[in-house]
C-alpha atoms as a PDB file:
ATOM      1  CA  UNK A   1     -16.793  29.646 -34.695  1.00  0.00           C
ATOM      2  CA  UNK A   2     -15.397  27.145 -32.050  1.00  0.00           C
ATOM      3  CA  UNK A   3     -13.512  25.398 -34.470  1.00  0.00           C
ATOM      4  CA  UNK A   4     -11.739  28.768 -35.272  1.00  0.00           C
ATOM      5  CA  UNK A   5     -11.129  29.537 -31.603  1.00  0.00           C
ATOM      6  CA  UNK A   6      -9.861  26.190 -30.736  1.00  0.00           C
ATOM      7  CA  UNK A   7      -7.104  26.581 -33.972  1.00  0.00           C
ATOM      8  CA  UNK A   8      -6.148  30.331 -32.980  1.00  0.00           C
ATOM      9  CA  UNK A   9      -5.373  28.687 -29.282  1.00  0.00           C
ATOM     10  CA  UNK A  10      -3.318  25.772 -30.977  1.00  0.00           C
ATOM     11  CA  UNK A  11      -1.203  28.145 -33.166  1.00  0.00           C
ATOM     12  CA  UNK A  12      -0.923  30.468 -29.912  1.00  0.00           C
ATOM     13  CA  UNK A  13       0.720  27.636 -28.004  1.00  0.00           C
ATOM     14  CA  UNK A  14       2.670  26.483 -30.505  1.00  0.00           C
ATOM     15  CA  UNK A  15       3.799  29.596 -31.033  1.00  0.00           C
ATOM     16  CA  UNK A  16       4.673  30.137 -26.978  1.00  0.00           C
ATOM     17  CA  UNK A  17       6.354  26.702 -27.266  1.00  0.00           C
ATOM     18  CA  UNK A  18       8.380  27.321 -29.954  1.00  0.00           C
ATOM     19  CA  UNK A  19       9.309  30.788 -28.067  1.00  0.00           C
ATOM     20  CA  UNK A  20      10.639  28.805 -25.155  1.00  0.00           C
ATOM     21  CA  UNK A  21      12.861  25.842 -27.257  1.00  0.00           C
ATOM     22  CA  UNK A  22      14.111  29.105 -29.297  1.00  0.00           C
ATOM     23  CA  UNK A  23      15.154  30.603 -25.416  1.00  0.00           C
ATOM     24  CA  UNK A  24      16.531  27.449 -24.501  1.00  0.00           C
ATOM     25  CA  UNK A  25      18.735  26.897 -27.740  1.00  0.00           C
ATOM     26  CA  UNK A  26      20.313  30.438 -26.804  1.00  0.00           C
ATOM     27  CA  UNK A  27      20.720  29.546 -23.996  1.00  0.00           C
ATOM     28  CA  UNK A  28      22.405  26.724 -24.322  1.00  0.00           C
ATOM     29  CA  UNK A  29      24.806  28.273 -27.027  1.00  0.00           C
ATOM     30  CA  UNK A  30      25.378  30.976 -24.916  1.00  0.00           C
ATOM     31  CA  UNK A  31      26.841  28.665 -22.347  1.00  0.00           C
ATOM     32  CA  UNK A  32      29.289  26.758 -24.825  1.00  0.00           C
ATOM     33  CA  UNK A  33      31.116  29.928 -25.661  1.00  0.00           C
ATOM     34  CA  UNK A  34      33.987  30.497 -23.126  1.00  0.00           C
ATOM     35  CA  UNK A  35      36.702  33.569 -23.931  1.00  0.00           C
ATOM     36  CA  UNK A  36      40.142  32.924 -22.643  1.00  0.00           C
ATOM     37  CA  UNK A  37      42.203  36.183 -22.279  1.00  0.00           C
ATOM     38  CA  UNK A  38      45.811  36.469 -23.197  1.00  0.00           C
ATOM     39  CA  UNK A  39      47.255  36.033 -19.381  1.00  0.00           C
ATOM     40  CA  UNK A  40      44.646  33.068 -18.812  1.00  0.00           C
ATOM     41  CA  UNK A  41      44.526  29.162 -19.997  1.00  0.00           C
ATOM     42  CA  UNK A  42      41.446  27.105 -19.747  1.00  0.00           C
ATOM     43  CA  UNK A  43      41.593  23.129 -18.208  1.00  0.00           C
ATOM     44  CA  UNK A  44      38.801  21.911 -20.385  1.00  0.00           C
ATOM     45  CA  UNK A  45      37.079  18.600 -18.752  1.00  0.00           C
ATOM     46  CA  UNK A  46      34.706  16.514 -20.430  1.00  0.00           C
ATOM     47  CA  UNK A  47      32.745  14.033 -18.096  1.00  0.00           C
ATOM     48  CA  UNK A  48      35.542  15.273 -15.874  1.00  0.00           C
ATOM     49  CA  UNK A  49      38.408  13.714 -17.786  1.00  0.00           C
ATOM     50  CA  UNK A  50      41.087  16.824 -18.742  1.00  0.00           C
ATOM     51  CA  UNK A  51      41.512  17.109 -22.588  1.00  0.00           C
ATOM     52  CA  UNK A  52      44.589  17.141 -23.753  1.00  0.00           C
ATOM     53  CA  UNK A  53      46.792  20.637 -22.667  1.00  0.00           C
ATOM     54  CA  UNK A  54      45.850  23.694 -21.377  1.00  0.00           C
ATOM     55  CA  UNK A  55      43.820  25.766 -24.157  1.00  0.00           C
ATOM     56  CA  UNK A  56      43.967  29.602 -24.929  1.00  0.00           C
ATOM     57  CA  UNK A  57      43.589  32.338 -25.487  1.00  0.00           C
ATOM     58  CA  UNK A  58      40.855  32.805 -27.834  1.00  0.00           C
ATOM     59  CA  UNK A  59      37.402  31.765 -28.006  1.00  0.00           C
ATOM     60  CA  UNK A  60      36.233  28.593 -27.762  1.00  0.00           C
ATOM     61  CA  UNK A  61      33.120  25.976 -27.772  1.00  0.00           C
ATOM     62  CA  UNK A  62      32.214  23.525 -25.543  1.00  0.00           C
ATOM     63  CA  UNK A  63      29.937  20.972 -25.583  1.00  0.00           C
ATOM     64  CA  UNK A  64      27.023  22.103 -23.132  1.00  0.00           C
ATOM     65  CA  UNK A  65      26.512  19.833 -20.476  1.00  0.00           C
ATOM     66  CA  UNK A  66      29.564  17.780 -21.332  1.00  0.00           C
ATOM     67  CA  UNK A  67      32.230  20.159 -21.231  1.00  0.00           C
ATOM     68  CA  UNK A  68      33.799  22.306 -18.026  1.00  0.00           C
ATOM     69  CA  UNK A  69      36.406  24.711 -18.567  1.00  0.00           C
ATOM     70  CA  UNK A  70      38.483  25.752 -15.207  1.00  0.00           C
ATOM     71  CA  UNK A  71      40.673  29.068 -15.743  1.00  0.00           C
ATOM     72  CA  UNK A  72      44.045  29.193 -14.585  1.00  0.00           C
ATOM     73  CA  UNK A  73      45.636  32.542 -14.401  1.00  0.00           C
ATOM     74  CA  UNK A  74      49.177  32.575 -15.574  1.00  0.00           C
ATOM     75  CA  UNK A  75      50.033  36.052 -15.084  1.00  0.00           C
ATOM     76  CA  UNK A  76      53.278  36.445 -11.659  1.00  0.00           C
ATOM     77  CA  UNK A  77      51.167  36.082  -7.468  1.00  0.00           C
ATOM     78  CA  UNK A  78      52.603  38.708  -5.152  1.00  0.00           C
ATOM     79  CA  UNK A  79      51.817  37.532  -1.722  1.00  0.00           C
ATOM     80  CA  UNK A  80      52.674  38.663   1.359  1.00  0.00           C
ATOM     81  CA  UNK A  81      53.659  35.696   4.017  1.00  0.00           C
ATOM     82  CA  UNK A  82      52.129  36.895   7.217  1.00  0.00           C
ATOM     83  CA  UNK A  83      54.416  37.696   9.862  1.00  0.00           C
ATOM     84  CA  UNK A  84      56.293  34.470  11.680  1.00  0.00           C
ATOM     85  CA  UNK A  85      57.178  34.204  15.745  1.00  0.00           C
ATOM     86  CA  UNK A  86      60.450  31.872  15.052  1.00  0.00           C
ATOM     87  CA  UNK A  87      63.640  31.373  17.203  1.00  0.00           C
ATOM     88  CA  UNK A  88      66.981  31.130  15.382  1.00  0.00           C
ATOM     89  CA  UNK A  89      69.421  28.181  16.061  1.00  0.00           C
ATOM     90  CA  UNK A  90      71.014  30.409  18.779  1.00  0.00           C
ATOM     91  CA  UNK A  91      67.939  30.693  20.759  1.00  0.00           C
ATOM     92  CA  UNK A  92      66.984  34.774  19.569  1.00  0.00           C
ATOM     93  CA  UNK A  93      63.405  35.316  19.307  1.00  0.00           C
ATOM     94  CA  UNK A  94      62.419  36.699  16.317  1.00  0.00           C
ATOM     95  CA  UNK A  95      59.676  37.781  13.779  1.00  0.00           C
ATOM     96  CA  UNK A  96      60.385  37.895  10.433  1.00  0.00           C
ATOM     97  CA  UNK A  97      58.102  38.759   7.151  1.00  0.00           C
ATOM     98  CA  UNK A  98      58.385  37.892   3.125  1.00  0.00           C
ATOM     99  CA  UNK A  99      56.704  38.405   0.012  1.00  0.00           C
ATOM    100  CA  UNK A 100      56.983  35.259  -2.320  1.00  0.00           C
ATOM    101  CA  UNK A 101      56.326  35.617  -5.913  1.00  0.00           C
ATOM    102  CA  UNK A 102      54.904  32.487  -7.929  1.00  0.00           C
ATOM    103  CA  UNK A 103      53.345  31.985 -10.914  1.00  0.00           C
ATOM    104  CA  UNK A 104      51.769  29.216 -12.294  1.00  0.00           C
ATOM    105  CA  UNK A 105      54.069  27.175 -15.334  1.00  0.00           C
ATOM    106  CA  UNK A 106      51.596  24.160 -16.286  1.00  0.00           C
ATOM    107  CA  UNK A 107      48.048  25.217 -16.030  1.00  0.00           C
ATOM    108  CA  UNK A 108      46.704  21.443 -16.250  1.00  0.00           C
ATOM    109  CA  UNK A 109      48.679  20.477 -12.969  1.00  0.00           C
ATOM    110  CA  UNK A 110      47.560  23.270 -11.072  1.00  0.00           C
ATOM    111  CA  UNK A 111      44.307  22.289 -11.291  1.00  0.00           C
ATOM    112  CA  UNK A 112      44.390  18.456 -11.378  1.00  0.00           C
ATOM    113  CA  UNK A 113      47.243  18.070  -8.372  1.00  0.00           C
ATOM    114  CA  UNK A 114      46.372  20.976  -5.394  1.00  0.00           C
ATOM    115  CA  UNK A 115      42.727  21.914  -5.083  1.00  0.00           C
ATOM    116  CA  UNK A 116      43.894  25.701  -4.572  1.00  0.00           C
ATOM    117  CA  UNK A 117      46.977  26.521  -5.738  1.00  0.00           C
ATOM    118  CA  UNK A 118      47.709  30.035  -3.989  1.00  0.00           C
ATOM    119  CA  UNK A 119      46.918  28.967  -0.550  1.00  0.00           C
ATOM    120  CA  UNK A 120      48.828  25.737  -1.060  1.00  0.00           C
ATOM    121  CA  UNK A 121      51.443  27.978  -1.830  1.00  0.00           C
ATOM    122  CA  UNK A 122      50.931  30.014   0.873  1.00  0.00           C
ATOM    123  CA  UNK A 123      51.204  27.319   3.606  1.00  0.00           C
ATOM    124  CA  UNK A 124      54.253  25.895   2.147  1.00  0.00           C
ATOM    125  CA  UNK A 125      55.654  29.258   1.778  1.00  0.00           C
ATOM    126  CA  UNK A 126      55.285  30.004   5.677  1.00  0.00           C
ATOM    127  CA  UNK A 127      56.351  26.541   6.864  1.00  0.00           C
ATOM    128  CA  UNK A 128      59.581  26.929   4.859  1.00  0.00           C
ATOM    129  CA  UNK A 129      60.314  30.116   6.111  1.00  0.00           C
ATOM    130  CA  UNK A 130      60.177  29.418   9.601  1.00  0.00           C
ATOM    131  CA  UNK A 131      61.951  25.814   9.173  1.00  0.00           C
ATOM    132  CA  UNK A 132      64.843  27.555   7.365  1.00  0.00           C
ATOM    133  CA  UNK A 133      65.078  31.020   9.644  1.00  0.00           C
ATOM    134  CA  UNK A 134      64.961  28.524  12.895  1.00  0.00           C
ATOM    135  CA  UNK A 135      68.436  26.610  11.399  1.00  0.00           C
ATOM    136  CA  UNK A 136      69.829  30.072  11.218  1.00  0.00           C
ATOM    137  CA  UNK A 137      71.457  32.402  13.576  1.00  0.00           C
ATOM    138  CA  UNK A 138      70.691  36.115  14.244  1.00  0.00           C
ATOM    139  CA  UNK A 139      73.638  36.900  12.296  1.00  0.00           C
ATOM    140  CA  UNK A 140      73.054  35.208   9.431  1.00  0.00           C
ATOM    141  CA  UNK A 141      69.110  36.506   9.482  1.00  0.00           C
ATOM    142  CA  UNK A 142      70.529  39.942   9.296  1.00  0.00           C
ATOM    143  CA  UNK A 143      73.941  39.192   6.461  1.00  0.00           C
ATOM    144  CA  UNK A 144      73.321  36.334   4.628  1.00  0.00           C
ATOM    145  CA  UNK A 145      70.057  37.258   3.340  1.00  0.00           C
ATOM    146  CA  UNK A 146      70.725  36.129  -0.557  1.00  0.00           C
ATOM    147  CA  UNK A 147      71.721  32.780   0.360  1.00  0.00           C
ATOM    148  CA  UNK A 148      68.725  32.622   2.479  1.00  0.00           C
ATOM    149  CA  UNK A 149      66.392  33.533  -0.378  1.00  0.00           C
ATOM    150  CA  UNK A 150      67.966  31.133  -2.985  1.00  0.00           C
ATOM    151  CA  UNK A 151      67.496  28.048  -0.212  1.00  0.00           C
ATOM    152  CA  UNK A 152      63.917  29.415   0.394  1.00  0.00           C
ATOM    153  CA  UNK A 153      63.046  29.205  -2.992  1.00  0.00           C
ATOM    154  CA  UNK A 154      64.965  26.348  -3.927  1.00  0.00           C
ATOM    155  CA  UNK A 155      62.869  24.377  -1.415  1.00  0.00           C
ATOM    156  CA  UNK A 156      59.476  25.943  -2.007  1.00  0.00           C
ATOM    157  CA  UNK A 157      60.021  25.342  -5.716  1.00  0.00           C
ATOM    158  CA  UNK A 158      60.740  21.860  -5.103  1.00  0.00           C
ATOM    159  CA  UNK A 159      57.558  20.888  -2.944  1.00  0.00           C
ATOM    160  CA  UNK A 160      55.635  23.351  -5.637  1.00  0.00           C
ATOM    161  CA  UNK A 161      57.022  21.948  -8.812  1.00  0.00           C
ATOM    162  CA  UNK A 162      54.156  18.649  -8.765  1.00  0.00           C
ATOM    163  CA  UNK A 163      51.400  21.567  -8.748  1.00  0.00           C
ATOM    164  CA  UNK A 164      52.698  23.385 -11.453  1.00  0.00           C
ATOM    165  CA  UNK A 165      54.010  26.203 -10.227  1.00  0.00           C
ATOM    166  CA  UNK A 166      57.423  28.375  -9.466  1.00  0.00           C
ATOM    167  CA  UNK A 167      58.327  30.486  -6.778  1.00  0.00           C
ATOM    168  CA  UNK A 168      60.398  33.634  -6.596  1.00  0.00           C
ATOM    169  CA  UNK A 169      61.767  35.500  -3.091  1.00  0.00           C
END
C-alpha cells in the first residue's frame, strides 16, 4: 500500500512539474511574438546590437531573451511650442507661439542617435524659434511670416536630420 502511495505522489509531481515547464514554454512564446501596425516600425536589437533596418508591419518572432524590439511611430507629431518671452532685433518685447509638425523618416536613427526623439525635438524647436524671432524686427514678425517659417524649418531640419526626423511649420 505504501509503495502505491509513494508512486501516485511521484506521478502527481511530475505531473505539477510538467504543468509549470508547459506555463513557462507559453510563456516564453508568448513573449517572442511582437505585432507591428501599419503606421509603426520595430528597431529589433539582439544583445543590443540593431539588426539590420527597421522591420514592419506584420508579425514577427524574436528570440526570447535575446531579442528587444523598440517601436517607432512613423505616423506626422503635432506639437505645440510653448509660448516664448523674446525681443526682436529692434528691441520690442514680444511673445510669440508655434506648432511644429515632424515625423520621424528613419526609424533606426531615431532610436540609436537621441534617447527621445519628440522632446529633442521640442527643445530644438523652441531654441530656434526664439534665436531666429530675436534677429528679426517687429515688422518682419508680423509680414514676413513665410520666409520665417521656411528658415525655421530649414534649421530645425538640419540639427534634426542625424535623429531621423523632419520638421514642418
Amino acid at each position: 500500500m505504501g509503495i502505491l502511495l509513494m508512486q501516485q505522489v511521484a506521478g502527481f509531481g511530475l505531473l505539477i512539474v510538467a504543468f509549470a515547464v508547459l506555463l513557462f514554454l507559453i510563456f516564453l512564446v508568448g513573449s517572442a511574438v511582437r505585432i507591428v501596425n501599419e503606421y509603426e516600425r520595430g528597431v529589433i536589437f539582439r544583445l543590443g546590437r540593431v539588426q539590420g533596418t527597421a522591420k514592419g508591419p506584420g508579425l514577427f518572432f524574436l528570440v526570447p531573451i535575446v531579442d528587444r524590439m523598440v517601436k517607432i511611430d512613423l505616423r506626422t507629431v503635432t506639437m505645440d511650442v510653448p509660448p516664448q518671452d523674446l525681443i526682436t532685433r529692434d528691441n520690442v518685447p514680444a511673445r510669440v507661439n508655434a506648432v511644429v509638425y515632424f515625423r520621424v523618416v528613419d526609424p533606426n536613427k531615431s532610436v540609436i542617435e537621441v534617447e527621445n526623439h519628440v522632446l529633442a525635438t521640442s527643445q530644438i524647436s523652441q531654441t530656434t524659434l526664439r534665436s531666429v524671432l530675436g534677429q528679426k524686427d517687429l515688422d518682419d514678425l508680423l509680414t514676413d511670416r513665410e520666409s520665417i517659417n521656411e528658415e525655421l524649418q530649414a534649421i530645425i531640419d538640419l540639427q534634426t536630420d542625424p535623429w531621423g526626423s523632419r520638421s514642418a511649420w
